[in-house]
Protein backbone atom coordinates (compact mmCIF):
# COMPACT_ATOMS: atom_id res chain seq x y z
CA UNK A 1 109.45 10.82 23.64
CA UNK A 2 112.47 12.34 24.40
CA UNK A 3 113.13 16.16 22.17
CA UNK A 4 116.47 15.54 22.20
CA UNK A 5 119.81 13.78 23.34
CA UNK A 6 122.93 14.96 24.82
CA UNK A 7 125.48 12.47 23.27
CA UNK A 8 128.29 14.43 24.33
CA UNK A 9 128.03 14.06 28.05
CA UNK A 10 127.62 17.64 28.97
CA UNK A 11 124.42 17.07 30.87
CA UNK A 12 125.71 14.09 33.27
CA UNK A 13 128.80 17.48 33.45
CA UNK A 14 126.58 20.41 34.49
CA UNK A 15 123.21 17.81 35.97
CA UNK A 16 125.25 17.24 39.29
CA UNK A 17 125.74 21.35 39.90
CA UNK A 18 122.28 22.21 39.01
CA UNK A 19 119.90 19.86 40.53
CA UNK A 20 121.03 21.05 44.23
CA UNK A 21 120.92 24.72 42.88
CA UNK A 22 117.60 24.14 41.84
CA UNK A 23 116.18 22.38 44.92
CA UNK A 24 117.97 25.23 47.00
CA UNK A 25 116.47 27.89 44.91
CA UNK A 26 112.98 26.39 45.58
CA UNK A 27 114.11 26.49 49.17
CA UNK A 28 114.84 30.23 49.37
CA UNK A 29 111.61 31.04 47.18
CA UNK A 30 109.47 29.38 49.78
CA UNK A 31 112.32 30.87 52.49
CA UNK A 32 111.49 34.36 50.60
CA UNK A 33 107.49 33.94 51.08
CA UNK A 34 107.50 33.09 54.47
CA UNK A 35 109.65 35.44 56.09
CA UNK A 36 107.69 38.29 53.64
CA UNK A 37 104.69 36.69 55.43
CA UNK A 38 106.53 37.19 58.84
CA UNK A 39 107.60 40.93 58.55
CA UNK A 40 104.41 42.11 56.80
CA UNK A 41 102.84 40.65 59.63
CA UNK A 42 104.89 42.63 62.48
CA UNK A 43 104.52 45.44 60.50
CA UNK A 44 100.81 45.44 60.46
CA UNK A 45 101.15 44.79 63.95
CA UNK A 46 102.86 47.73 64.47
CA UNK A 47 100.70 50.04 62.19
CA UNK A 48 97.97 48.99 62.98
CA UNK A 49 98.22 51.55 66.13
CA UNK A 50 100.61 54.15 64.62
CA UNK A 51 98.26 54.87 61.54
CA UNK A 52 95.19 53.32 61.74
CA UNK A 53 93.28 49.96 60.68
CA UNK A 54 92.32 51.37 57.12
CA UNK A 55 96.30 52.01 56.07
CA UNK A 56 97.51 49.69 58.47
CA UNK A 57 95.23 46.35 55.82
CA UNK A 58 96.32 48.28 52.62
CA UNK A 59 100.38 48.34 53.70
CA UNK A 60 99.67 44.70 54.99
CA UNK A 61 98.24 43.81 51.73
CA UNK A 62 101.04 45.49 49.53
CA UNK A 63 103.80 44.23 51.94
CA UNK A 64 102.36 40.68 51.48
CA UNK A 65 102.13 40.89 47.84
CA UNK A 66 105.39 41.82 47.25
CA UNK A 67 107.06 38.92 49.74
CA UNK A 68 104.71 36.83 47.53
CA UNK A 69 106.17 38.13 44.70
CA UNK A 70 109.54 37.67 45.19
CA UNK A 71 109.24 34.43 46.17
CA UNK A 72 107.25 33.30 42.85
CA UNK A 73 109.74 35.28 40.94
CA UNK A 74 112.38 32.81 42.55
CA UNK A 75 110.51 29.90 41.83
CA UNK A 76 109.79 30.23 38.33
CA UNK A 77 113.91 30.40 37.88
CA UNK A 78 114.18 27.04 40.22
CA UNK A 79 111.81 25.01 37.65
CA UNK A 80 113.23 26.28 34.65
CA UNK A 81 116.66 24.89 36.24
CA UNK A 82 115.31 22.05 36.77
CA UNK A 83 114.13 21.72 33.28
CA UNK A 84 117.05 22.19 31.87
CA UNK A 85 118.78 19.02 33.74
CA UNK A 86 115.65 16.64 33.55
CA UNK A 87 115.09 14.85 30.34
CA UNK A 88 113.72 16.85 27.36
CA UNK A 89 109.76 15.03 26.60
CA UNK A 90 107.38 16.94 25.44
CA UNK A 91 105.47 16.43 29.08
CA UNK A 92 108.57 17.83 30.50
CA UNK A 93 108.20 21.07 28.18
CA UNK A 94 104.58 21.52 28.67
CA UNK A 95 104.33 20.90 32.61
CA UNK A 96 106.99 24.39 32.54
CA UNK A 97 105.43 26.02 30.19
CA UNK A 98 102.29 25.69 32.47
CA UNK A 99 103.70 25.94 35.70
CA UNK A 100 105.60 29.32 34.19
CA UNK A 101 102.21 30.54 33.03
CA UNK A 102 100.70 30.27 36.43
CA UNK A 103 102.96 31.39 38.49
CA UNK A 104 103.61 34.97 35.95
CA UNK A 105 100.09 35.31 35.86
CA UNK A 106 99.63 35.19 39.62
CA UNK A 107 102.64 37.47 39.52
CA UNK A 108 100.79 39.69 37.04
CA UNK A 109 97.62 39.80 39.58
CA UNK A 110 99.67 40.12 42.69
CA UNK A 111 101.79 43.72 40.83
CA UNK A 112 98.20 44.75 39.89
CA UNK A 113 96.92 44.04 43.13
CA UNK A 114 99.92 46.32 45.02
CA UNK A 115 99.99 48.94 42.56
CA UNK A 116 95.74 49.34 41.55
CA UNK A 117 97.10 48.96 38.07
CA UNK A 118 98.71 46.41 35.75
CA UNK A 119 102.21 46.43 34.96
CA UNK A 120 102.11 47.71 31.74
CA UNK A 121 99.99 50.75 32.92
CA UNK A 122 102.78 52.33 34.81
CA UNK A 123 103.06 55.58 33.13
CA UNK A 124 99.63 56.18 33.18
CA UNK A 125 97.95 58.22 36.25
CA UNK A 126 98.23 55.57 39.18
CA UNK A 127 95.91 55.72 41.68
CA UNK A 128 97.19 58.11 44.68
CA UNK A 129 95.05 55.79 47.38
CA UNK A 130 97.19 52.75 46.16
CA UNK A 131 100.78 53.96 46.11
CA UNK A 132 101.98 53.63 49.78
CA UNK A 133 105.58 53.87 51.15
């Protein structure tokens, strides 16, 4: 069942911009993770012998998170683009609504993963072992 209908024509207008936008976006999201992959990577490479295998795995693991980050931040905005041009159903709706719920609560664990605390906890004391530069 469809939520509702566009009788005026402004969806077959804007429908031809967005879908590419949206498919690039999803691009550049996974673009975004793999290329954080890649430089956390060489930089754990190279810390690993300037400061030591302890510091070297907790950078790597920030430096990781936050590539991963990104790129799920990136995502989420391609597949609400791409909900906007698809047909309204209710299937539609609730596959985003999902999808968005996922990929902010792996969001929420990664930022609580980097930081030792969750995002709503910033004022509070963080941890001095988990902030690193």
């Amino acid at each position: 069942m469809v939520i509702g209908h566009d009788s005026s024509g402004l969806s077959n207008l804007i429908a031809p911009v967005l879908k590419p936008l949206a498919i690039s976006l999803e691009f550049f999201g996974v673009g975004v993770i793999l290329i954080g992959v890649a430089i956390a990577t060489i930089a754990y490479g190279r810390d690993l012998f300037s400061v030591g295998g302890r510091e070297a795995y907790e950078r790597y693991r920030a430096n990781l998170g936050r590539g991963i980050l990104l790129g799920l931040e990136i995502l989420i905005g391609a597949d609400i683009i791409a909900t906007i041009i698809s047909p309204l159903t209710w299937e539609s709706v609730g596959l985003l609504g999902l999808i968005v719920l996922i990929r902010t609560f792996l969001s929420f664990s990664l930022e609580a993963e980097i930081d030792g605390q969750w995002p709503w906890m910033k004022n509070s004391n963080p941890p001095a072992h988990r902030r690193l530069p």
